[in-house]
PDB file of N, CA and C in Angstrom:
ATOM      1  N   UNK A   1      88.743 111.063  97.948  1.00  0.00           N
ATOM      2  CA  UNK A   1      87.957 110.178  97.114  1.00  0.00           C
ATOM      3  C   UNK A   1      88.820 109.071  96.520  1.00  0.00           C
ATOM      4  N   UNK A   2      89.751 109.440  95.917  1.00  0.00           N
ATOM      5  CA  UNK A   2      90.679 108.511  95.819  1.00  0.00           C
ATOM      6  C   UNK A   2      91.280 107.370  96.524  1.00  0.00           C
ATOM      7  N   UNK A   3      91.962 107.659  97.401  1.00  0.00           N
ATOM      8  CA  UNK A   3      92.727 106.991  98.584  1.00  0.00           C
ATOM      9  C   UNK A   3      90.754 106.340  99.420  1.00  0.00           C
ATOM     10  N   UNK A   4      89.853 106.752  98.714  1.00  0.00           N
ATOM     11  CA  UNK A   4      88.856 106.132  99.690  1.00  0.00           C
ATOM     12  C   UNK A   4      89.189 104.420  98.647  1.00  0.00           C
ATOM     13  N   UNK A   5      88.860 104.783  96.982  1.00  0.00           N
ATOM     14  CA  UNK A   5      88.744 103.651  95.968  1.00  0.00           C
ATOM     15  C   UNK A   5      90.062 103.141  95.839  1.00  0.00           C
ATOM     16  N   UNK A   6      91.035 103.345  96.372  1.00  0.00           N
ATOM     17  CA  UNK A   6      92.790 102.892  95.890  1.00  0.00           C
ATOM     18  C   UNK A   6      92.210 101.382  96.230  1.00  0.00           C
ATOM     19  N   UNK A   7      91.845 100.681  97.398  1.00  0.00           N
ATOM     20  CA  UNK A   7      91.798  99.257  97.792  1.00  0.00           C
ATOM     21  C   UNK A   7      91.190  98.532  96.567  1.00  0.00           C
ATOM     22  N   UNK A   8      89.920  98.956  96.161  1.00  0.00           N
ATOM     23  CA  UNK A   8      89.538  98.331  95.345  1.00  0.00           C
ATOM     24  C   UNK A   8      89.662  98.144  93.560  1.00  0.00           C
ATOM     25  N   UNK A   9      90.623  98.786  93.827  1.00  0.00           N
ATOM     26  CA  UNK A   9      91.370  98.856  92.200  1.00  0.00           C
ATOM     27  C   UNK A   9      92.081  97.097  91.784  1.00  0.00           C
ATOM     28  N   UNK A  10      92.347  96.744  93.038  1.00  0.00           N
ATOM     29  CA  UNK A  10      93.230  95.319  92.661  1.00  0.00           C
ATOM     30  C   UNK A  10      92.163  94.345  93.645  1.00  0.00           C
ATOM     31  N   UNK A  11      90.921  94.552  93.860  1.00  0.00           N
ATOM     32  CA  UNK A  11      90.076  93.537  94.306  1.00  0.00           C
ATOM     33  C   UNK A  11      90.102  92.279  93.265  1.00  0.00           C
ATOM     34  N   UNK A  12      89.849  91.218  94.317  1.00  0.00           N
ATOM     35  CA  UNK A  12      89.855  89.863  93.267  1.00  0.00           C
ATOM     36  C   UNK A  12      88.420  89.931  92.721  1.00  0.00           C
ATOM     37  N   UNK A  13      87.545  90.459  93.023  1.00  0.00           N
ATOM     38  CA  UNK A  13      85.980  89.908  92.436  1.00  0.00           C
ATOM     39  C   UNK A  13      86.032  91.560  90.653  1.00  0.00           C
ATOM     40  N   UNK A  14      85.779  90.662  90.243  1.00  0.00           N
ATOM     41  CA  UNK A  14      85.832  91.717  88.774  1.00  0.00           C
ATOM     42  C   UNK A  14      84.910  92.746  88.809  1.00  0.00           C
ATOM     43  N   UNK A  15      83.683  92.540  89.249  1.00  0.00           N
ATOM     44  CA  UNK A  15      82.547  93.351  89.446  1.00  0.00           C
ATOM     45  C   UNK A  15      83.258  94.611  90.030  1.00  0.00           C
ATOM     46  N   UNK A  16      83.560  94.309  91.514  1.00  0.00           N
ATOM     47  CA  UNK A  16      84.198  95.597  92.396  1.00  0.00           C
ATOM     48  C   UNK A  16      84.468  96.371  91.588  1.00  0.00           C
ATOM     49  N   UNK A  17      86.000  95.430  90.805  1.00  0.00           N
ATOM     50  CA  UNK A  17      87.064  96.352  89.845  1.00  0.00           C
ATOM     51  C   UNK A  17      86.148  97.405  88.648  1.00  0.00           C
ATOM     52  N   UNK A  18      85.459  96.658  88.024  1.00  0.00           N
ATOM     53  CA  UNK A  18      84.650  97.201  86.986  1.00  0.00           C
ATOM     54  C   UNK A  18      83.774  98.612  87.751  1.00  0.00           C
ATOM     55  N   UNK A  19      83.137  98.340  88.705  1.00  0.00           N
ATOM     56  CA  UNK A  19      82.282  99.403  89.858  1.00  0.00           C
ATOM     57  C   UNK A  19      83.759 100.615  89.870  1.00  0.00           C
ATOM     58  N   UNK A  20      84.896 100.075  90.156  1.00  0.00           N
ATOM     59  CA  UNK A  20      85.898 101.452  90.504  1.00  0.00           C
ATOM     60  C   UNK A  20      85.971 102.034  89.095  1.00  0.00           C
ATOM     61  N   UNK A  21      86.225 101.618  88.659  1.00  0.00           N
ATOM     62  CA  UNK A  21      87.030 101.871  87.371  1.00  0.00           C
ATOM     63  C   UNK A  21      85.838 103.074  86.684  1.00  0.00           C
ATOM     64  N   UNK A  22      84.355 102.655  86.834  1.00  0.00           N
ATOM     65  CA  UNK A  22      83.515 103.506  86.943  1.00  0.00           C
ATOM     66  C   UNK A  22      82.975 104.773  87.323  1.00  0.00           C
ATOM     67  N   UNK A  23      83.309 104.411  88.536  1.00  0.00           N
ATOM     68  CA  UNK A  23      83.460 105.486  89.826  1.00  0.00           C
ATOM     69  C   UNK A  23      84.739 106.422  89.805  1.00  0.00           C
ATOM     70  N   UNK A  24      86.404 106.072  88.854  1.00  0.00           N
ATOM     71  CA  UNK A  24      87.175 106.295  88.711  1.00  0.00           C
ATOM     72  C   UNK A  24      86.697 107.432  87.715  1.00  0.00           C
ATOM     73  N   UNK A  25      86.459 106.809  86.501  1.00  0.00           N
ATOM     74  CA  UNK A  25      86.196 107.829  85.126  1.00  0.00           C
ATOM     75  C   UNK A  25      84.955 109.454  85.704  1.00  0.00           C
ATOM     76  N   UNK A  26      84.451 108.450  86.185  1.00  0.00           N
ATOM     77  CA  UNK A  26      83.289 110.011  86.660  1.00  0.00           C
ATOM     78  C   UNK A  26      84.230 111.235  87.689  1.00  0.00           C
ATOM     79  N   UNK A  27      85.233 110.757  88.889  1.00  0.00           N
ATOM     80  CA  UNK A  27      85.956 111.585  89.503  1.00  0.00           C
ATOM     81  C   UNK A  27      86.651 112.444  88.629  1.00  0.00           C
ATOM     82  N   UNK A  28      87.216 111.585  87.619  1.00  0.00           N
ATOM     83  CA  UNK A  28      88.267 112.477  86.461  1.00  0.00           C
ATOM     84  C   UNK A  28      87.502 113.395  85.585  1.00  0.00           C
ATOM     85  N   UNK A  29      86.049 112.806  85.687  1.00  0.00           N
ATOM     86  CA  UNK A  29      85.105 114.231  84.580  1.00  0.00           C
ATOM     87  C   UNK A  29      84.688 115.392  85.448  1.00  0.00           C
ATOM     88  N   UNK A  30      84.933 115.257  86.746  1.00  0.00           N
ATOM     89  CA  UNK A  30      84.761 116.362  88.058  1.00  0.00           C
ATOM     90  C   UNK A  30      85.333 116.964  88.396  1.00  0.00           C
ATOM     91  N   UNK A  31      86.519 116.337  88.565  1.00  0.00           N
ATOM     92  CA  UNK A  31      87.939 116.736  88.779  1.00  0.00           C
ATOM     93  C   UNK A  31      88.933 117.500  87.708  1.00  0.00           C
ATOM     94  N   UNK A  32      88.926 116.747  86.465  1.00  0.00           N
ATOM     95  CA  UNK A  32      89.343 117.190  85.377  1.00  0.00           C
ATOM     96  C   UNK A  32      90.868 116.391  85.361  1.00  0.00           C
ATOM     97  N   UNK A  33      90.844 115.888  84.134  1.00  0.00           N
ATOM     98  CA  UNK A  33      91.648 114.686  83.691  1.00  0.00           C
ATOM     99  C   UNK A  33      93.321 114.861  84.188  1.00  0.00           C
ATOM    100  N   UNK A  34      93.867 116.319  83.725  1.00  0.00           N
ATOM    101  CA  UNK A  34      95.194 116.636  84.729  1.00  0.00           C
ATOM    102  C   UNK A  34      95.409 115.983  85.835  1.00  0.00           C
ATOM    103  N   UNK A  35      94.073 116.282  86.839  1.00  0.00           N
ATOM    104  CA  UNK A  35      94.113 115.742  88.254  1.00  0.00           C
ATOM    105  C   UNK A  35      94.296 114.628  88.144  1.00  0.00           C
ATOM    106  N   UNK A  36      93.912 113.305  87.415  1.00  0.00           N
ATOM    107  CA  UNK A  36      93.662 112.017  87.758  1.00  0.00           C
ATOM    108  C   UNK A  36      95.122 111.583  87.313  1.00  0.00           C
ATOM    109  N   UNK A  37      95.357 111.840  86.188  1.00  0.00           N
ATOM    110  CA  UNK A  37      96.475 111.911  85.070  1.00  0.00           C
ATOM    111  C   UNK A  37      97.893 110.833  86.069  1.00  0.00           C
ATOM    112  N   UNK A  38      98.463 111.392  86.955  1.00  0.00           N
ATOM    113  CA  UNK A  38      99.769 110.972  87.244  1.00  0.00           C
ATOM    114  C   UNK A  38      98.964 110.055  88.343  1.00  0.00           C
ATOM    115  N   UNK A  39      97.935 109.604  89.353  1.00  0.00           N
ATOM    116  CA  UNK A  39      97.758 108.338  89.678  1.00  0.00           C
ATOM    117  C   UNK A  39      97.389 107.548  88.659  1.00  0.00           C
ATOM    118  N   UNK A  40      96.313 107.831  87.716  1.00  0.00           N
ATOM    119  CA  UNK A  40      96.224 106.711  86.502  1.00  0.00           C
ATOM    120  C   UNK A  40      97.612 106.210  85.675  1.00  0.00           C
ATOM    121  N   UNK A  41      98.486 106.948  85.573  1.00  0.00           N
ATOM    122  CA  UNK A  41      99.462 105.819  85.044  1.00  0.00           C
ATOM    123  C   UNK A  41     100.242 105.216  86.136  1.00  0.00           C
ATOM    124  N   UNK A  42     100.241 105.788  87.200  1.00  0.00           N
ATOM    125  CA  UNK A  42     100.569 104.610  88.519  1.00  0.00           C
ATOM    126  C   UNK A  42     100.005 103.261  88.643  1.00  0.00           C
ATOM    127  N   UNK A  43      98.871 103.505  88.306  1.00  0.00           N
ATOM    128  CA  UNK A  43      97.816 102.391  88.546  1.00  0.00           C
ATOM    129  C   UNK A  43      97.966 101.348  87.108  1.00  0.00           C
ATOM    130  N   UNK A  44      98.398 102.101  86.104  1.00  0.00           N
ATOM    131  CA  UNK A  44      98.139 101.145  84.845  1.00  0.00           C
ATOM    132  C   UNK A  44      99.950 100.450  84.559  1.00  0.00           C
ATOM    133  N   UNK A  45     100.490 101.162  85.658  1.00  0.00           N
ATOM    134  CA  UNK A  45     102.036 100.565  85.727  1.00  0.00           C
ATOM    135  C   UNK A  45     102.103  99.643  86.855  1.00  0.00           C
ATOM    136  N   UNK A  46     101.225  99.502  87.614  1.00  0.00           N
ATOM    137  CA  UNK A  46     101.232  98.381  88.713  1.00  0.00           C
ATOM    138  C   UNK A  46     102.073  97.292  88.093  1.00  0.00           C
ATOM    139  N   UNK A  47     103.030  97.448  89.543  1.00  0.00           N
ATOM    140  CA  UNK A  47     104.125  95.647  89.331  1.00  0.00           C
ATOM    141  C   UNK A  47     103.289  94.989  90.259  1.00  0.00           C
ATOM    142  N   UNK A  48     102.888  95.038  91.271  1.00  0.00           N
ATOM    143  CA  UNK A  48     102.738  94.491  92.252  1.00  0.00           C
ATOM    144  C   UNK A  48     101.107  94.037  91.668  1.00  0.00           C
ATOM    145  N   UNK A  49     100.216  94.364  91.148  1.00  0.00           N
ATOM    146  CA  UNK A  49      98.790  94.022  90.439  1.00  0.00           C
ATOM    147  C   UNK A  49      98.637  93.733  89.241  1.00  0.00           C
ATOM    148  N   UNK A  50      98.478  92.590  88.611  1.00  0.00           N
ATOM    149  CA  UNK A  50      97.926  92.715  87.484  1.00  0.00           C
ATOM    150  C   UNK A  50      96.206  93.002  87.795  1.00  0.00           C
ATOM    151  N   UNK A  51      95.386  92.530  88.750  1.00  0.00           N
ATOM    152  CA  UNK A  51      93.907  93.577  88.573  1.00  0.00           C
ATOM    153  C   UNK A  51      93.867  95.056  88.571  1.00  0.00           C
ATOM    154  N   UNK A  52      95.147  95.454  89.369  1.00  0.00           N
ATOM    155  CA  UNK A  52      95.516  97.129  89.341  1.00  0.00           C
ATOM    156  C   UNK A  52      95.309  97.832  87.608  1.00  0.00           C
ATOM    157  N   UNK A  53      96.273  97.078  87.336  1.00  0.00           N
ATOM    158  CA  UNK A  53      96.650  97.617  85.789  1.00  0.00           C
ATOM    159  C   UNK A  53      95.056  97.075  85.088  1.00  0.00           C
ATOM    160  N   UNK A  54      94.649  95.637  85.168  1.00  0.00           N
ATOM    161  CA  UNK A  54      93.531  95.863  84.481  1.00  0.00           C
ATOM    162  C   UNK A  54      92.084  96.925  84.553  1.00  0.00           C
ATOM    163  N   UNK A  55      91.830  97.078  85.850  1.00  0.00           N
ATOM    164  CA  UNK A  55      90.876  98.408  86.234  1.00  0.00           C
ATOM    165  C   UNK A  55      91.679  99.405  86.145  1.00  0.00           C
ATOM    166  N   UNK A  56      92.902  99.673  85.606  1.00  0.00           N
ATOM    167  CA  UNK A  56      93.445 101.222  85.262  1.00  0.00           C
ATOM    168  C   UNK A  56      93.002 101.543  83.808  1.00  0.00           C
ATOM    169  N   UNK A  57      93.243 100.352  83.104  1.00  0.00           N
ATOM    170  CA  UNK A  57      93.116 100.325  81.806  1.00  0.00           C
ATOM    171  C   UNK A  57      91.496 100.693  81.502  1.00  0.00           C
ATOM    172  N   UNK A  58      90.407 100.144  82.104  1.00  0.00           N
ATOM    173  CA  UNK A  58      89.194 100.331  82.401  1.00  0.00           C
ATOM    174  C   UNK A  58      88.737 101.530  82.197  1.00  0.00           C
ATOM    175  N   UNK A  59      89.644 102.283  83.239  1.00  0.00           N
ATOM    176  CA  UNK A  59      89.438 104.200  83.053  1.00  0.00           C
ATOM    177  C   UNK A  59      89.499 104.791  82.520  1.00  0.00           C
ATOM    178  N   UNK A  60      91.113 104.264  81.245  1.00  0.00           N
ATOM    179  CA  UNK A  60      90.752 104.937  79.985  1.00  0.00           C
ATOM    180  C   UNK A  60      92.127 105.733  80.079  1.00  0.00           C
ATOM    181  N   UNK A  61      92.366 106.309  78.811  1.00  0.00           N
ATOM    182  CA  UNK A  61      92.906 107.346  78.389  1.00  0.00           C
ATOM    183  C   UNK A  61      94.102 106.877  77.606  1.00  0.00           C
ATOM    184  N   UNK A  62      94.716 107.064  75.953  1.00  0.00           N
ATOM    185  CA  UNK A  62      95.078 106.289  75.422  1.00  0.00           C
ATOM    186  C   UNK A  62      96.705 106.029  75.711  1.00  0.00           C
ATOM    187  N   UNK A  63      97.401 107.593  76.041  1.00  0.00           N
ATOM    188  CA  UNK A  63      98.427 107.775  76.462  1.00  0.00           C
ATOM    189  C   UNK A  63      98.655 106.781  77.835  1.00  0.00           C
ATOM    190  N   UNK A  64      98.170 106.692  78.801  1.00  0.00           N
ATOM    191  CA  UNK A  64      98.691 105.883  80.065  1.00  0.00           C
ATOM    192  C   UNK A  64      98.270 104.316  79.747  1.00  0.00           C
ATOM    193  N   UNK A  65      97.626 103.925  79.008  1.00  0.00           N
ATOM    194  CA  UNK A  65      96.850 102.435  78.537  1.00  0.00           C
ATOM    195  C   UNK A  65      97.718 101.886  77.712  1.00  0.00           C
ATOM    196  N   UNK A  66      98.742 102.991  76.862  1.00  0.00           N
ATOM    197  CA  UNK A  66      98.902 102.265  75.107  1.00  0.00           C
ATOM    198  C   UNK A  66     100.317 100.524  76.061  1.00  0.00           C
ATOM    199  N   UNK A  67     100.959 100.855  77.072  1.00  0.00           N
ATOM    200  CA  UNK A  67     102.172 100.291  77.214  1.00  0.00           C
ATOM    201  C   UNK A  67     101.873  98.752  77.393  1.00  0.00           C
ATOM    202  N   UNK A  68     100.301  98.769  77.528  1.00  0.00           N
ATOM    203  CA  UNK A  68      99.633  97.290  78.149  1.00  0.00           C
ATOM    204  C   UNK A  68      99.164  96.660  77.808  1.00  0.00           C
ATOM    205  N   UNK A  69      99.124  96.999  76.390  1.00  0.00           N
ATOM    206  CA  UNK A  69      99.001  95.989  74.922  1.00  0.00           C
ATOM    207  C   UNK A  69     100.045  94.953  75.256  1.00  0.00           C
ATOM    208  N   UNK A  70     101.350  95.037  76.165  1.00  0.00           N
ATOM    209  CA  UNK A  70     102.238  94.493  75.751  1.00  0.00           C
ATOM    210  C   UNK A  70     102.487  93.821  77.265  1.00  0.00           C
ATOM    211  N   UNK A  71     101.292  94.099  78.275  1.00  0.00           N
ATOM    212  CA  UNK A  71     101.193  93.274  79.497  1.00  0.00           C
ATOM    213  C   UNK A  71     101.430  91.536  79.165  1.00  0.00           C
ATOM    214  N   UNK A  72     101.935  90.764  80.375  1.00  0.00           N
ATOM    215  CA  UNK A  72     101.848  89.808  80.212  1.00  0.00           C
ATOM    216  C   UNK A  72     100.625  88.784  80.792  1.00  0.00           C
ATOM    217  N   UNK A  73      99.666  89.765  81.168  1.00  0.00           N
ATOM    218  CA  UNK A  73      98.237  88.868  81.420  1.00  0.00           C
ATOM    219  C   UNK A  73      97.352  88.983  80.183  1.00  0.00           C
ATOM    220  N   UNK A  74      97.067  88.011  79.802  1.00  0.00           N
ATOM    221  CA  UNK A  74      96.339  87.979  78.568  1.00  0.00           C
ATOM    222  C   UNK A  74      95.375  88.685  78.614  1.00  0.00           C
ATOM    223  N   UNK A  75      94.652  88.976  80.273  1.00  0.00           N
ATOM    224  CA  UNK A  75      93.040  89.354  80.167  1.00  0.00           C
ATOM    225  C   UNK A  75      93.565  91.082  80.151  1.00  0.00           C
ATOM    226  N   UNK A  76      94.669  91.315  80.382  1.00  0.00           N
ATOM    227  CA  UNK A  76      94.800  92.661  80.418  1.00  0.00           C
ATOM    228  C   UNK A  76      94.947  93.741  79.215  1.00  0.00           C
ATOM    229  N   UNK A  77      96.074  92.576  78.211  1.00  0.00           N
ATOM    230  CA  UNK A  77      95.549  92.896  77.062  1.00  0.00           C
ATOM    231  C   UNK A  77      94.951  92.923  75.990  1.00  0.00           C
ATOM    232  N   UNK A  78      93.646  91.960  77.071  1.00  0.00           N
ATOM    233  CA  UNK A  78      92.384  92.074  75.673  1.00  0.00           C
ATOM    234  C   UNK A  78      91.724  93.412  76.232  1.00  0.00           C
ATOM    235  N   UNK A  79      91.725  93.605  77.977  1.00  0.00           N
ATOM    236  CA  UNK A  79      91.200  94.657  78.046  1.00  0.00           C
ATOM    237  C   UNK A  79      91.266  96.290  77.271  1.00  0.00           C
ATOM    238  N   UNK A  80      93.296  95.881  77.016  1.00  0.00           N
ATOM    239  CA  UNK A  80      93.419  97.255  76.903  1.00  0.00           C
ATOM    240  C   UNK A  80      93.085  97.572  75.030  1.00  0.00           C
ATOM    241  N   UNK A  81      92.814  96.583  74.637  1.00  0.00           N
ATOM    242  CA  UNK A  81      92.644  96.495  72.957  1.00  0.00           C
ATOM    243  C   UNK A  81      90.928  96.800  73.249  1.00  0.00           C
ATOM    244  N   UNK A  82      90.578  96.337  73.402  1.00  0.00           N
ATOM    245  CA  UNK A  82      89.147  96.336  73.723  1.00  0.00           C
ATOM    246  C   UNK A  82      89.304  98.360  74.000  1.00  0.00           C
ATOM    247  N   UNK A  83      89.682  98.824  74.760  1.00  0.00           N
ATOM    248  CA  UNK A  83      89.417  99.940  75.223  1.00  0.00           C
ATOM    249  C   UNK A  83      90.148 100.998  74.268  1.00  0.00           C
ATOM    250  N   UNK A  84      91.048 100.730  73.509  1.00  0.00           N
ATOM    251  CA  UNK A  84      91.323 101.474  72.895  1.00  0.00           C
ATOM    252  C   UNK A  84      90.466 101.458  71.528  1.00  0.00           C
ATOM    253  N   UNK A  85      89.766 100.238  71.487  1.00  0.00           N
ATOM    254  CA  UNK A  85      88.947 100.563  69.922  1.00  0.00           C
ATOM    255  C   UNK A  85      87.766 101.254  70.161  1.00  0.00           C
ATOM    256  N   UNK A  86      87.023 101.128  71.649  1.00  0.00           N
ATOM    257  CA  UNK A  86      86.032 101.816  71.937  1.00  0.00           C
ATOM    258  C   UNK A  86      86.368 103.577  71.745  1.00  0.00           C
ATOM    259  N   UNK A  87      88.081 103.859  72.539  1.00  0.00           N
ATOM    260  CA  UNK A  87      88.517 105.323  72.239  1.00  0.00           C
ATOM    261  C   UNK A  87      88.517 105.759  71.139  1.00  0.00           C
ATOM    262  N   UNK A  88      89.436 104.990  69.875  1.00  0.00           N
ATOM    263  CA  UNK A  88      89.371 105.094  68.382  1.00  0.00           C
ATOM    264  C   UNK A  88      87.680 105.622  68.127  1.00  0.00           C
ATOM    265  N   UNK A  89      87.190 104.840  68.098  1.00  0.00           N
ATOM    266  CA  UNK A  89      85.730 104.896  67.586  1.00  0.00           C
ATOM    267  C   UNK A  89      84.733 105.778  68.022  1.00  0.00           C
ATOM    268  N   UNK A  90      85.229 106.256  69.546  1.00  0.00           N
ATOM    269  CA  UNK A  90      84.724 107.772  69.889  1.00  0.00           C
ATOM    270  C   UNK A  90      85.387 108.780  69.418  1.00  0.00           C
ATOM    271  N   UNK A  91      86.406 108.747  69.329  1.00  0.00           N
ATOM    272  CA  UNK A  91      87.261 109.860  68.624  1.00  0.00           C
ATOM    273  C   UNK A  91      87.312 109.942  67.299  1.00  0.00           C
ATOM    274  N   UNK A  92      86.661 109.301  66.353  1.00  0.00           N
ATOM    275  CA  UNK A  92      86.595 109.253  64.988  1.00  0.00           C
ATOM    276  C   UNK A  92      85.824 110.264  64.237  1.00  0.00           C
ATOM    277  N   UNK A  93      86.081 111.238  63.513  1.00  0.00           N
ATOM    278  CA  UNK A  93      87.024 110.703  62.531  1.00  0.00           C
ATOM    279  C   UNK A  93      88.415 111.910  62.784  1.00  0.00           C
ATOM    280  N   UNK A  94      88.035 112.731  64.056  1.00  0.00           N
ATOM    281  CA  UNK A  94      89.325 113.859  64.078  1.00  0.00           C
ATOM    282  C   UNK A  94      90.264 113.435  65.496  1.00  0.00           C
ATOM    283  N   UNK A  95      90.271 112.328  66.024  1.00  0.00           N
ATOM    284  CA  UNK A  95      91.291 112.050  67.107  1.00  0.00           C
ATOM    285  C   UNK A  95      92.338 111.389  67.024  1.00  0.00           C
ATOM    286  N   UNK A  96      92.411 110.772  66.051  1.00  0.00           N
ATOM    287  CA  UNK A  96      93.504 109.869  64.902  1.00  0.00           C
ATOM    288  C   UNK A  96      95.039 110.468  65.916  1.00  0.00           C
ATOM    289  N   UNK A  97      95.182 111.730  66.138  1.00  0.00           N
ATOM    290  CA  UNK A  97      96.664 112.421  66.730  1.00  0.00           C
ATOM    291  C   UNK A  97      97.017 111.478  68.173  1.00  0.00           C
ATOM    292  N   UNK A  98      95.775 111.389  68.971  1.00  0.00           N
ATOM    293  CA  UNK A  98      95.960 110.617  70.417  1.00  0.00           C
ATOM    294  C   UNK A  98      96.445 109.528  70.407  1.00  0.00           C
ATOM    295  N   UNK A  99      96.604 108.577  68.752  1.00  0.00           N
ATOM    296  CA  UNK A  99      96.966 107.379  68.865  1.00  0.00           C
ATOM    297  C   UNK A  99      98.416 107.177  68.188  1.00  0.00           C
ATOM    298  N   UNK A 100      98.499 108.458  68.027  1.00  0.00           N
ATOM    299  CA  UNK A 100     100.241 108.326  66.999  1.00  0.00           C
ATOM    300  C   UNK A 100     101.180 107.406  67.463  1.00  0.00           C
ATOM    301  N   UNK A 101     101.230 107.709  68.635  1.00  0.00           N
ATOM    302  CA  UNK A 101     102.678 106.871  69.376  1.00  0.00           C
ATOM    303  C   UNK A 101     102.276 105.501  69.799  1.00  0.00           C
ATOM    304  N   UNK A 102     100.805 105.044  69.328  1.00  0.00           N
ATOM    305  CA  UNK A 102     101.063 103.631  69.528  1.00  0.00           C
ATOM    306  C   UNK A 102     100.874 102.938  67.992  1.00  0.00           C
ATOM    307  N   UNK A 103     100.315 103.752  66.754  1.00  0.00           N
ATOM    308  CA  UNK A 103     100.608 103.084  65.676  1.00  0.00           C
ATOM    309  C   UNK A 103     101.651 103.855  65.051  1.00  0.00           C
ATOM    310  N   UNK A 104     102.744 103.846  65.855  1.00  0.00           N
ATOM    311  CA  UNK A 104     104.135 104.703  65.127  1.00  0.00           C
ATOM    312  C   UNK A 104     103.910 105.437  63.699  1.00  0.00           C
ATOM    313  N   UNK A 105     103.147 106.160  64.266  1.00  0.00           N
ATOM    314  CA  UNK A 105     103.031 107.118  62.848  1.00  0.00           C
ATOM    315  C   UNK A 105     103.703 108.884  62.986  1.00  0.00           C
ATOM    316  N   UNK A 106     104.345 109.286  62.185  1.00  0.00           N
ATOM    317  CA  UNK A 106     105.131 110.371  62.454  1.00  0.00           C
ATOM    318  C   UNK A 106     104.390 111.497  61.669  1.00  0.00           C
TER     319      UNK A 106
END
């Protein structure tokens, strides 16, 4: 299933990307998040893509997303701000722990 969606992770048309990134999150609720875990931060570490990293960021999860606040495509890190306030705000008011290491709190 994967290796079927890998191509379209760094498609130029946004739609596609947005369609995987979709299709991405539902495999990982089937599969179970472990499984997805070490290709999703492959994908959200793309050198070779910035659409890679932006439909990684798409998928979610705060640990593999937090590093791309600090991408140098602007659209990537509105994406990934954008996605982490949607996480914040699902996880509220007891998930506050998932975000430690990106608001350096000890």
């Amino acid at each position: 299933m994967i290796s079927t969606m890998r191509p379209d992770l760094d498609h130029q048309n946004e739609y596609v990307r947005n369609t995987t990134a979709r299709a991405f999150a539902i495999v990982a609720s089937a599969l179970g998040i472990p499984a997805l875990l070490p290709f999703l931060r492959a994908v959200c570490r793309s050198k070779k893509s910035w659409h890679a990293r932006h439909t990684g960021v798409k998928i979610g999860l705060v640990e593999c997303i937090g590093e791309n606040l600090n991408d140098e495509q602007p659209k990537v890190r509105m994406v990934t701000a954008l996605a982490l306030a949607a996480l914040a705000e699902a996880a509220s008011p007891y998930g506050i722990e998932s975000f430690k290491e990106l608001l350096n709190i000890s």
